[in-house]
C-alpha atoms as a PDB file:
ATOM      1  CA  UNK A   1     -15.420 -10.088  -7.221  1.00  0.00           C
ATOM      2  CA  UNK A   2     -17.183 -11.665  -4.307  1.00  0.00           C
ATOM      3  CA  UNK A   3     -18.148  -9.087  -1.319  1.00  0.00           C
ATOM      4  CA  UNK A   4     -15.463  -9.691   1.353  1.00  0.00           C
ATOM      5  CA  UNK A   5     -13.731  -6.637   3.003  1.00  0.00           C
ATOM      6  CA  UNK A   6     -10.297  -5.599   1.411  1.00  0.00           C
ATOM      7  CA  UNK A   7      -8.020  -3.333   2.932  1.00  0.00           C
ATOM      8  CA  UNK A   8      -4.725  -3.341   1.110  1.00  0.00           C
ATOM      9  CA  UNK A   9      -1.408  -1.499   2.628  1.00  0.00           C
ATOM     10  CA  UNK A  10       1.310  -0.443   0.224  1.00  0.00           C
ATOM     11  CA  UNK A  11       4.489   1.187   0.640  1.00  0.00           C
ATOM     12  CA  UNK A  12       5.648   4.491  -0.349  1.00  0.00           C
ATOM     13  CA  UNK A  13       8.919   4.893   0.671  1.00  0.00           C
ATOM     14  CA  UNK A  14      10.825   4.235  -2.456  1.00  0.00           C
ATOM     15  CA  UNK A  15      13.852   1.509  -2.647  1.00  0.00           C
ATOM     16  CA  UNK A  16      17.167   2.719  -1.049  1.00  0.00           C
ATOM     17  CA  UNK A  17      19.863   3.025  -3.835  1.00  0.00           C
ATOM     18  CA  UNK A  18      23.159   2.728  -3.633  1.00  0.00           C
ATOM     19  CA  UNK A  19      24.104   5.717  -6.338  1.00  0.00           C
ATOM     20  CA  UNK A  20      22.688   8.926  -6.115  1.00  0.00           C
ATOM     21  CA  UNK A  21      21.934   8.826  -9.931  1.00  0.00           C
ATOM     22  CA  UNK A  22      19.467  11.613 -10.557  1.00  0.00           C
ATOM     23  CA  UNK A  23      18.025   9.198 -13.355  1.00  0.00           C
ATOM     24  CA  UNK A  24      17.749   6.284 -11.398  1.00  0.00           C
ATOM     25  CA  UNK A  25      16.085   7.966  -8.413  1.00  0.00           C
ATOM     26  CA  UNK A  26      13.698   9.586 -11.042  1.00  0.00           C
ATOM     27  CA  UNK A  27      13.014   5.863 -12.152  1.00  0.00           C
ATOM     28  CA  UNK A  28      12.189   4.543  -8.928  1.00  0.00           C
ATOM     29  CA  UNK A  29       9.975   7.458  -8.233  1.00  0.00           C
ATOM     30  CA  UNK A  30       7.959   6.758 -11.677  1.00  0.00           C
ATOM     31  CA  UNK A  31       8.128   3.037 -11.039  1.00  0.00           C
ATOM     32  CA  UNK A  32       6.644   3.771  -7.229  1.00  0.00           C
ATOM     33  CA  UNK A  33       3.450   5.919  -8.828  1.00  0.00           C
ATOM     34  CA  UNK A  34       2.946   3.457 -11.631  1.00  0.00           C
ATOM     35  CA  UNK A  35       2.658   0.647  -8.688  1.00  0.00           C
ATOM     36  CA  UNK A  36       0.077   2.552  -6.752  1.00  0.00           C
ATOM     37  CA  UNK A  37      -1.691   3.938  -9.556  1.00  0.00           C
ATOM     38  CA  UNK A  38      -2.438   0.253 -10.471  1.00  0.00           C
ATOM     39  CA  UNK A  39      -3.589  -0.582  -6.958  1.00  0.00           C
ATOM     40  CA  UNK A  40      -6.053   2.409  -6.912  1.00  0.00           C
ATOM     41  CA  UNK A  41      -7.250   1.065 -10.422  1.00  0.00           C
ATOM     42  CA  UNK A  42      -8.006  -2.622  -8.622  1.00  0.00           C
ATOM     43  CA  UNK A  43      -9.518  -1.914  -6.105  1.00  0.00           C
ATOM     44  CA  UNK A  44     -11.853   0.221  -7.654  1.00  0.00           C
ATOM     45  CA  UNK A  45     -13.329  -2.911  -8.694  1.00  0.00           C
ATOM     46  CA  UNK A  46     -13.726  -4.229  -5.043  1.00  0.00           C
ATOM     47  CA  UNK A  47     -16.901  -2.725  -3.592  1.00  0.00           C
ATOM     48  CA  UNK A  48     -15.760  -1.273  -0.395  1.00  0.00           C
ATOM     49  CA  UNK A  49     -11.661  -2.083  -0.808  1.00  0.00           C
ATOM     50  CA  UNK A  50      -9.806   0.285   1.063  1.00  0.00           C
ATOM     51  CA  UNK A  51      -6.128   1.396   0.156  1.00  0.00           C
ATOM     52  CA  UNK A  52      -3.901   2.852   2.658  1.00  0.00           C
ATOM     53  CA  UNK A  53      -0.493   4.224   1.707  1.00  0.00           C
ATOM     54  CA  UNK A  54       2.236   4.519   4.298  1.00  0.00           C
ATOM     55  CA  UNK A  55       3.917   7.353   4.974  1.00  0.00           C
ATOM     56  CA  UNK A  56       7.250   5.884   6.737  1.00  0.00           C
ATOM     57  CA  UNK A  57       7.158   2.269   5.576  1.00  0.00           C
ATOM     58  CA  UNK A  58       9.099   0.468   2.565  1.00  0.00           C
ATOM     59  CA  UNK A  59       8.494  -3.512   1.630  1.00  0.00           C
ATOM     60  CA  UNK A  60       8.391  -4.626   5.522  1.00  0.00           C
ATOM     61  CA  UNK A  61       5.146  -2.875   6.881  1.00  0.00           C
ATOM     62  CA  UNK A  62       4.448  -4.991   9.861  1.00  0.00           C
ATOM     63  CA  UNK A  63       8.011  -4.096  10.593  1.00  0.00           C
ATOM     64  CA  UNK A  64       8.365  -0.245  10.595  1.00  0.00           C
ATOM     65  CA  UNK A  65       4.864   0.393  11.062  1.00  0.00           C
ATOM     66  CA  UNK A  66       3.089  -2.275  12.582  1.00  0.00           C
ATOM     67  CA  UNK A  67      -0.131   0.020  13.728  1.00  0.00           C
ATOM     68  CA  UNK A  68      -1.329  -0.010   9.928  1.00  0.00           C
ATOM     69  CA  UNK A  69      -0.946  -3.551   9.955  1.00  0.00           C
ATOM     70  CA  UNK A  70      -3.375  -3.751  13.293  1.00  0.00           C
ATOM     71  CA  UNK A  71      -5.625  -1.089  12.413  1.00  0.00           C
ATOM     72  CA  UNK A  72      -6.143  -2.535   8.760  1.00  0.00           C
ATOM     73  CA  UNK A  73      -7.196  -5.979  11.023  1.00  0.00           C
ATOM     74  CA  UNK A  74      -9.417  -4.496  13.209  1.00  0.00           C
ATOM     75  CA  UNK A  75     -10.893  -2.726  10.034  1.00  0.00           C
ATOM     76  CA  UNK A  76     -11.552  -5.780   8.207  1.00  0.00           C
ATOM     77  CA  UNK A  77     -13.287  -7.616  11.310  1.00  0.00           C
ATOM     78  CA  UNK A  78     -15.486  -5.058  12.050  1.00  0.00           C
ATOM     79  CA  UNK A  79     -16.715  -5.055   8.730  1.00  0.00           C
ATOM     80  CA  UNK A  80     -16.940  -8.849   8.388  1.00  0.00           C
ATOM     81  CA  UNK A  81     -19.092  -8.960  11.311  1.00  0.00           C
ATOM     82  CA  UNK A  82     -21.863  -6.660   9.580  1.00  0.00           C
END
């Protein structure tokens, strides 16, 4: 992997379902874990990647929390200058 800084954002804030299915929710929350387990696992192999989960956010981050999106910028130029 080449040395460039890496910050990637994901979402916690599972899908919004239409049911209350017990099952389904269970599901999604599985799904959700699987998805960020993954991420951890890539960018392990990025030397200096940074993973940030949100706390409040689902699929439109610069939306609902657009400071992440900023501070994840700001993050990646200062490091890009060194």
């Amino acid at each position: 992997m080449p040395d460039v800084p890496v910050v990637l954002l994901a979402a916690s804030k599972p899908r919004e379902f239409k049911s209350n299915n017990a099952e389904e929710l269970a599901l999604e929350k599985a799904r959700m874990q699987a998805r960020l387990d993954a991420f951890k696992e890539w960018l392990k192999r990025i030397p200096g990647g940074q993973f940030i989960v949100t706390e409040r956010s689902g699929h439109h981050i610069p939306n609902e929390e657009p400071e992440l999106v900023i501070d994840a910028i700001r993050q990646i130029i200062k490091r890009a200058k060194k």
